[in-house]
C-alpha atoms as a PDB file:
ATOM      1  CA  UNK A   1      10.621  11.193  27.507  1.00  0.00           C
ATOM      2  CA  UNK A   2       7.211  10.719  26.497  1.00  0.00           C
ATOM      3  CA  UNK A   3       6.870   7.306  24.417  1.00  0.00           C
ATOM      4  CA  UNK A   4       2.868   6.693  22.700  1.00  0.00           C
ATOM      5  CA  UNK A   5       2.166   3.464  21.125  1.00  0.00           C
ATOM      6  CA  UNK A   6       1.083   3.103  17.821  1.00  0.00           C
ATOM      7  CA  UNK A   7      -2.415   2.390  18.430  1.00  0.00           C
ATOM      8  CA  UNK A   8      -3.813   3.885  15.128  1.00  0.00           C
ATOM      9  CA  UNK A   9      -1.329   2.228  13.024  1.00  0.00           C
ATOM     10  CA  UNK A  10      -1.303  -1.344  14.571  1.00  0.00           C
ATOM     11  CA  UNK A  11      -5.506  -0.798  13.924  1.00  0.00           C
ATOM     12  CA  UNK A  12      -5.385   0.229  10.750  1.00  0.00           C
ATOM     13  CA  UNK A  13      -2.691  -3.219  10.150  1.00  0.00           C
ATOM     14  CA  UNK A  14      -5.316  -5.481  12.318  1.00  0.00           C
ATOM     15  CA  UNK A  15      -8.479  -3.870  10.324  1.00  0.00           C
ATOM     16  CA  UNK A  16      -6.686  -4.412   6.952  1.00  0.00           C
ATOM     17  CA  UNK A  17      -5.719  -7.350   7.778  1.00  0.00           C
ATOM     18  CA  UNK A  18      -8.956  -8.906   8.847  1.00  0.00           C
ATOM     19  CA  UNK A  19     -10.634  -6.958   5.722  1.00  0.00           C
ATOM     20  CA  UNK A  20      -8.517  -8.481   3.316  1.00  0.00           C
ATOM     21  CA  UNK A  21      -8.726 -12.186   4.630  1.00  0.00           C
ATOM     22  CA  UNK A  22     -10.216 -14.353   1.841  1.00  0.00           C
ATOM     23  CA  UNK A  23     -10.188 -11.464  -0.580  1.00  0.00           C
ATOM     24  CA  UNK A  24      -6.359 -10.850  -1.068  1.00  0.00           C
ATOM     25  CA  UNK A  25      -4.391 -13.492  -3.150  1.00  0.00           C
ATOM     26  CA  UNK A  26      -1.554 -13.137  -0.289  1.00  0.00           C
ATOM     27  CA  UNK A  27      -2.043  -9.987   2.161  1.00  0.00           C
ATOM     28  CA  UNK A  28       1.787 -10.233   3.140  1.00  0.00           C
ATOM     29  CA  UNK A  29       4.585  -7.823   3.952  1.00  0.00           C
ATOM     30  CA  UNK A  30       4.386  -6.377   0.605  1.00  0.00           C
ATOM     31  CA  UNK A  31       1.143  -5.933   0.340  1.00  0.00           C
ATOM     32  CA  UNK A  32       0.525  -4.267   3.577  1.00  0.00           C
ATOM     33  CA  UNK A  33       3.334  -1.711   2.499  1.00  0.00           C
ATOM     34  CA  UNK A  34       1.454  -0.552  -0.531  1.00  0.00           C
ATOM     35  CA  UNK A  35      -1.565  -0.696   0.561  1.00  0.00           C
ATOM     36  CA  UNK A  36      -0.895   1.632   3.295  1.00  0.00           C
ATOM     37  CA  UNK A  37       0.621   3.479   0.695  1.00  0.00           C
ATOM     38  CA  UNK A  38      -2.742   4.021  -1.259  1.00  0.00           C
ATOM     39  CA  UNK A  39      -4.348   4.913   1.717  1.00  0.00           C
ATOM     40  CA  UNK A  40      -2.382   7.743   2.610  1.00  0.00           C
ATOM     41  CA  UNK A  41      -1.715   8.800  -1.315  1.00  0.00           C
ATOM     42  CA  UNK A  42      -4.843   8.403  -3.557  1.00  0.00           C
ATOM     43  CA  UNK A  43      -7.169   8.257  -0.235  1.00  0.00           C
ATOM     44  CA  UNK A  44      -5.751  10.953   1.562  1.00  0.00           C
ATOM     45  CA  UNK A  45      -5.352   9.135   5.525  1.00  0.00           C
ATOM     46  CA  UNK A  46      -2.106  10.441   7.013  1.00  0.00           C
ATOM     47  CA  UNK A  47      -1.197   6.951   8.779  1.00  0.00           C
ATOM     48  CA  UNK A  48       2.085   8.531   9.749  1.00  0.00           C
ATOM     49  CA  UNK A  49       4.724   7.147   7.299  1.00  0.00           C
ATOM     50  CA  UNK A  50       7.618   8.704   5.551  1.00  0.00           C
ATOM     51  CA  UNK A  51       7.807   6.557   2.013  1.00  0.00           C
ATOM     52  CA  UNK A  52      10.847   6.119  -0.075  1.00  0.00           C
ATOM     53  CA  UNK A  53      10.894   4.024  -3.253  1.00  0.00           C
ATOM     54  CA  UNK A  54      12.898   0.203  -2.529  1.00  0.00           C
ATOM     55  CA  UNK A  55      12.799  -2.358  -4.527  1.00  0.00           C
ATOM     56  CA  UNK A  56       9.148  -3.469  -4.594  1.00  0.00           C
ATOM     57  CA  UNK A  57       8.189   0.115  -4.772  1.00  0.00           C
ATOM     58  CA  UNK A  58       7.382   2.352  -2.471  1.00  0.00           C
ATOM     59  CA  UNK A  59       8.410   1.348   1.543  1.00  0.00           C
ATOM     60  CA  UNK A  60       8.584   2.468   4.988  1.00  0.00           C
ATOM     61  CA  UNK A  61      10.877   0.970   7.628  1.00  0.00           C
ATOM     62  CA  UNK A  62       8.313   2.436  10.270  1.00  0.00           C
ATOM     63  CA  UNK A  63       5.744   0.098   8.797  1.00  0.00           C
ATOM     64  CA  UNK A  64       7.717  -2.791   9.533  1.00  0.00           C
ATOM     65  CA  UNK A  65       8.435  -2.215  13.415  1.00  0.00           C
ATOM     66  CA  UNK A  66       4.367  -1.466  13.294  1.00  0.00           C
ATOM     67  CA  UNK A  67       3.839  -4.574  12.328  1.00  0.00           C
ATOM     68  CA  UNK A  68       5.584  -6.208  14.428  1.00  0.00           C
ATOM     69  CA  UNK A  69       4.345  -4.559  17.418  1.00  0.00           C
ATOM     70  CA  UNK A  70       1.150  -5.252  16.291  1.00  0.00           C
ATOM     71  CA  UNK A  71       2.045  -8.619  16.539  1.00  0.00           C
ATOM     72  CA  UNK A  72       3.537  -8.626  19.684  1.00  0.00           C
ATOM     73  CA  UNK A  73       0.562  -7.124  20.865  1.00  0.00           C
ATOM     74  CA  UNK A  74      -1.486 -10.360  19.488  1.00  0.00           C
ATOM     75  CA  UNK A  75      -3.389  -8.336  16.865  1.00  0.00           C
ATOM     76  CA  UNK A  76      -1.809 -10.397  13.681  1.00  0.00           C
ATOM     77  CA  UNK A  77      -0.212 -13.429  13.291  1.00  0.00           C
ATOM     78  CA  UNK A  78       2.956 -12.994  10.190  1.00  0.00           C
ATOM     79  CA  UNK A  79       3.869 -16.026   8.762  1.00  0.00           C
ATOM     80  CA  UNK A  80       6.437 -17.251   6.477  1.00  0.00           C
ATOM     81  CA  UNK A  81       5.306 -19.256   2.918  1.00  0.00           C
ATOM     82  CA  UNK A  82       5.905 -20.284  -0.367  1.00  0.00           C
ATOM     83  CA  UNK A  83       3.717 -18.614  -2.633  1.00  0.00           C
ATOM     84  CA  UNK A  84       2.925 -18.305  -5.872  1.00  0.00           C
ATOM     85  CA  UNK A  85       6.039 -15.657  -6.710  1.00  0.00           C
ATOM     86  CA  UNK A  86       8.320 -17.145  -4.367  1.00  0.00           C
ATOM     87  CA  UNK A  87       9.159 -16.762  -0.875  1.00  0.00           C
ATOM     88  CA  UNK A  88       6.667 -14.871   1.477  1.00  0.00           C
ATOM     89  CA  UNK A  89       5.015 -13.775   4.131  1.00  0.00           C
ATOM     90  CA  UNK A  90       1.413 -13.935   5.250  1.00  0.00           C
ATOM     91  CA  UNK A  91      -0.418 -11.469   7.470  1.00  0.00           C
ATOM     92  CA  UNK A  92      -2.983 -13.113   9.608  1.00  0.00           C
ATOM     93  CA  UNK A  93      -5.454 -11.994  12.132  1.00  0.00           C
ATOM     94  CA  UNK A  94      -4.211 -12.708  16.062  1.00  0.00           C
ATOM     95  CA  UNK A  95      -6.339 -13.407  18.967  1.00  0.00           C
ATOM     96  CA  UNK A  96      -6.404  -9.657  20.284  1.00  0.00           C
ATOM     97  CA  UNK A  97      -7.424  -8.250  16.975  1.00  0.00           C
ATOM     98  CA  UNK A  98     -10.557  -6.376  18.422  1.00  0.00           C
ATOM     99  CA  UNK A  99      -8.856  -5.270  21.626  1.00  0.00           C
ATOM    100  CA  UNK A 100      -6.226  -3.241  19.619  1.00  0.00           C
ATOM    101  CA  UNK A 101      -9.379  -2.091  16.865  1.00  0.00           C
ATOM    102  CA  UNK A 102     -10.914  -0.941  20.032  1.00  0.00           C
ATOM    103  CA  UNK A 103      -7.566   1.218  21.027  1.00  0.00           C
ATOM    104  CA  UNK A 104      -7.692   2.986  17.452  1.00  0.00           C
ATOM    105  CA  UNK A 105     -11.399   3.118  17.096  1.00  0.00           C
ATOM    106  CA  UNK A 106     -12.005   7.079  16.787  1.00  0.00           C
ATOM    107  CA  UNK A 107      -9.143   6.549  13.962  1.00  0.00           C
ATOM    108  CA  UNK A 108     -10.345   3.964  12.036  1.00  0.00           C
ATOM    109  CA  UNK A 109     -14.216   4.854  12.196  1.00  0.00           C
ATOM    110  CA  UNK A 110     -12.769   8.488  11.146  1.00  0.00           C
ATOM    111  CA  UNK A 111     -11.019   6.926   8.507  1.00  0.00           C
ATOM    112  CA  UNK A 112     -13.638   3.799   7.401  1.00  0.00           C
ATOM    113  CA  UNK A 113     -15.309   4.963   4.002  1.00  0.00           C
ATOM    114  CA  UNK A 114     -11.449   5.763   3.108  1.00  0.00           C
ATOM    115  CA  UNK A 115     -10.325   1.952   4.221  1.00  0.00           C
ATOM    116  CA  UNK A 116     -13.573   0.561   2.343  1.00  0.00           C
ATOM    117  CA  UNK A 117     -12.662   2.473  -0.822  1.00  0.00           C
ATOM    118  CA  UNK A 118      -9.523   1.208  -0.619  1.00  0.00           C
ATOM    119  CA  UNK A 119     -10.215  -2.682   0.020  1.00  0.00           C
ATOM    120  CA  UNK A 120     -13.069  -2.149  -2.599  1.00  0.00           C
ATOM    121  CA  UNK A 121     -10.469  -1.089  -5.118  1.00  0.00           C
ATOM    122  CA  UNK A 122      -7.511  -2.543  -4.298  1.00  0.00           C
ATOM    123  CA  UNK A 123      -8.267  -5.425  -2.113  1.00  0.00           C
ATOM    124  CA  UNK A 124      -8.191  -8.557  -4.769  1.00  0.00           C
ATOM    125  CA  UNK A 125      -4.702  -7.160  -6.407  1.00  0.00           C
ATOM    126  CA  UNK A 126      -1.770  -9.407  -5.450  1.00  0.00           C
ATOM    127  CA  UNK A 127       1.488  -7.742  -4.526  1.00  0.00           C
ATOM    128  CA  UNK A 128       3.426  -7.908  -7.713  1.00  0.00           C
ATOM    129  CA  UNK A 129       0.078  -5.293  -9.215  1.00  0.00           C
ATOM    130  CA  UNK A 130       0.377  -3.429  -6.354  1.00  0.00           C
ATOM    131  CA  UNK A 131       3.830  -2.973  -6.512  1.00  0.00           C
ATOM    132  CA  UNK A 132       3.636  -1.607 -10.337  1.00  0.00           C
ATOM    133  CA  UNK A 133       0.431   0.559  -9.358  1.00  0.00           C
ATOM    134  CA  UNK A 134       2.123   2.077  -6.467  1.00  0.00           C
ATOM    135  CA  UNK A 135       5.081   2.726  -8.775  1.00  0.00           C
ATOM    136  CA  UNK A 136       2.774   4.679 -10.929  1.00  0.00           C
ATOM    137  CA  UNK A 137       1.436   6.702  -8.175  1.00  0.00           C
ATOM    138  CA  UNK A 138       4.937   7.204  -6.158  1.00  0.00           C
ATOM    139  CA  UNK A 139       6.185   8.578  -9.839  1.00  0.00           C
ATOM    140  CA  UNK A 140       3.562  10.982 -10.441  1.00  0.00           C
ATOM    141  CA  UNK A 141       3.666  12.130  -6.984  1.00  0.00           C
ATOM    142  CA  UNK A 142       6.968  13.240  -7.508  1.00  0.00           C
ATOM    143  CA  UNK A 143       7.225  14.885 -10.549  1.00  0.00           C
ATOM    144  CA  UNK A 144       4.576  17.270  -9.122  1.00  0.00           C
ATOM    145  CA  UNK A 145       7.857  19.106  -7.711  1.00  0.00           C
ATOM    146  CA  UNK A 146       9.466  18.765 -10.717  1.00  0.00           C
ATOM    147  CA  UNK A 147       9.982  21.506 -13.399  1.00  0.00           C
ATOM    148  CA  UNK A 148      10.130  19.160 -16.434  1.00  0.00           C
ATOM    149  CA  UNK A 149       6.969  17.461 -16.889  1.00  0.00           C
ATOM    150  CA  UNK A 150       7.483  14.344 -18.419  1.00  0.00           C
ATOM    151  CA  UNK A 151       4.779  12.938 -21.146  1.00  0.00           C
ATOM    152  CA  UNK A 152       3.260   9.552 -21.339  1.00  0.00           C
ATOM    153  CA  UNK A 153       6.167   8.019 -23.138  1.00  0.00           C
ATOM    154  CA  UNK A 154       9.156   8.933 -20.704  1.00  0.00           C
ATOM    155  CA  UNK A 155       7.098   8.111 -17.562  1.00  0.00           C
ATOM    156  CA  UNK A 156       6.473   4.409 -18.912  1.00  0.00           C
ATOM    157  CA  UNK A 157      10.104   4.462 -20.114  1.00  0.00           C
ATOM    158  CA  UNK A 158      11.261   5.339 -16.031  1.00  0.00           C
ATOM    159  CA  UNK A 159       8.741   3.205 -14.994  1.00  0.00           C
ATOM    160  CA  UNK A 160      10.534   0.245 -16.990  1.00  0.00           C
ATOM    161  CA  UNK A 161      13.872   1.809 -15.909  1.00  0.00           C
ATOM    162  CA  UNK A 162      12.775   1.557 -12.035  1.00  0.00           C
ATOM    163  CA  UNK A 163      10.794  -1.850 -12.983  1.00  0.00           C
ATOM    164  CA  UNK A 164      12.109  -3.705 -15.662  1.00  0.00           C
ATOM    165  CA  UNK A 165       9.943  -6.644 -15.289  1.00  0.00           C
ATOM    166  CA  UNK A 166       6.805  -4.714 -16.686  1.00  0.00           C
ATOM    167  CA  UNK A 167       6.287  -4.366 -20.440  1.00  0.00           C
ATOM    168  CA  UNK A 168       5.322  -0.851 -21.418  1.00  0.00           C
ATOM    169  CA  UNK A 169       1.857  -2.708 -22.117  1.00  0.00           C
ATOM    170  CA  UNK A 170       1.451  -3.763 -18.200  1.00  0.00           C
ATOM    171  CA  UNK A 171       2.739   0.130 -17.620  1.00  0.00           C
ATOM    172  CA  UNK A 172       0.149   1.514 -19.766  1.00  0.00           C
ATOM    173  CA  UNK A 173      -2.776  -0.620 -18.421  1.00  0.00           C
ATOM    174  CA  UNK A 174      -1.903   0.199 -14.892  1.00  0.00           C
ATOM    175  CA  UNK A 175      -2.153   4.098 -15.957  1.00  0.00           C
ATOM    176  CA  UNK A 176      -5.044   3.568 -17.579  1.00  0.00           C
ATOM    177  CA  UNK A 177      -6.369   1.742 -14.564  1.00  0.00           C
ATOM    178  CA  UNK A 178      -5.954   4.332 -12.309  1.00  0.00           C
ATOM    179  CA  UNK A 179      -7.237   7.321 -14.119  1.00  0.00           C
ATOM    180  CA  UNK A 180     -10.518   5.018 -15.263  1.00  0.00           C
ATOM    181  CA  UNK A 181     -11.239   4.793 -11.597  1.00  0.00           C
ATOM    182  CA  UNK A 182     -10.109   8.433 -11.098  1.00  0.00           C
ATOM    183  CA  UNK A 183      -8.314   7.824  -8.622  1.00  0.00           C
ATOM    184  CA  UNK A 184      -5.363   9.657  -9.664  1.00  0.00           C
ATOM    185  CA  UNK A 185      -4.788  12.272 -11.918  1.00  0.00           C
ATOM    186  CA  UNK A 186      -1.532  11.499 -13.486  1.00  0.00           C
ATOM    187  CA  UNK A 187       0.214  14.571 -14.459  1.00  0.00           C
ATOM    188  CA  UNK A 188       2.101  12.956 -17.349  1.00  0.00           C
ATOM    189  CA  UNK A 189       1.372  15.090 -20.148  1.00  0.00           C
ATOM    190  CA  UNK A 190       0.383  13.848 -23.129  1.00  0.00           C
ATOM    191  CA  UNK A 191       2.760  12.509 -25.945  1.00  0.00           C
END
């Protein structure tokens, strides 16, 4: 049995992580889950993850064992703490953060106008934006295999349905976000 270590994924974890210090509000578990997410979605990176949608959005168990291999491998340092929305976690860089950048190198200088992009435009949102952008995106993704095409109107509706703690205004506002910045075309037709 031939076993390889995540090398590209713990780098890409270390290089967010050390990209986002002092500009994320909290770059915890959450976080890190969407904004892996983005990167493979709207930025096109195949980190390697299978997403399904969970409670905060969109998540990947896989993402999770990364992370803490990463961290067993002294790259990050994950940390429990109260924060501003409760309970959480805080990603940290470790003392071997450039020895496992080092390991994924070809990978993430393949892959660095892709990771800048996405700290550029995503780096200052805290998790609960995130997890309503990512929403957005993991919705519209989907209903490009769908016959019906919903319009504007139904897709904030599911949205609320799948996030009830948005108002149709925050729903809106992150569409409107997304398509200013075109970085997705939603295919919610119009109402």
């Amino acid at each position: 049995m031939n076993f390889e270590l995540p090398w590209n994924q713990c780098g890409v974890i270390a290089d967010l992580t050390q990209r986002l210090k002092g500009i994320s509000p909290q770059f915890g578990k959450t976080a890190l889950q969407k904004m892996i997410f983005l990167l493979q979605e709207i930025y096109g990176v195949d980190v390697g993850y299978s997403f399904g949608f969970h409670t905060f959005g969109p998540f990947a168990s896989e993402l999770l064992g990364d992370l803490d291999f990463a961290e067993q491998m002294g790259a990050v340092v994950v940390k429990s703490v109260d924060g501003t929305y409760g309970n959480g976690y805080s990603i940290e860089t470790g003392e071997n953060v450039e020895r496992v950048k080092t390991e994924s190198s070809g990978f993430l200088s393949q892959h660095c106008e892709a990771i800048d992009k996405l700290v550029s435009e995503f780096g200052r949102k805290n998790a609960k934006q995130l997890e309503l952008l990512t929403t957005i995106v993991y919705l519209n993704k989907e209903i490009m295999f769908d016959e019906h095409k919903m319009n504007r109107s139904e897709a904030i509706s599911k949205i609320r349905e799948l996030k009830p703690k948005f108002t149709d205004t925050e729903v809106q506002r992150g569409m409107t976000e997304l398509e200013k910045q075109h970085l997705v075309k939603l295919l919610f037709a119009n109402d």
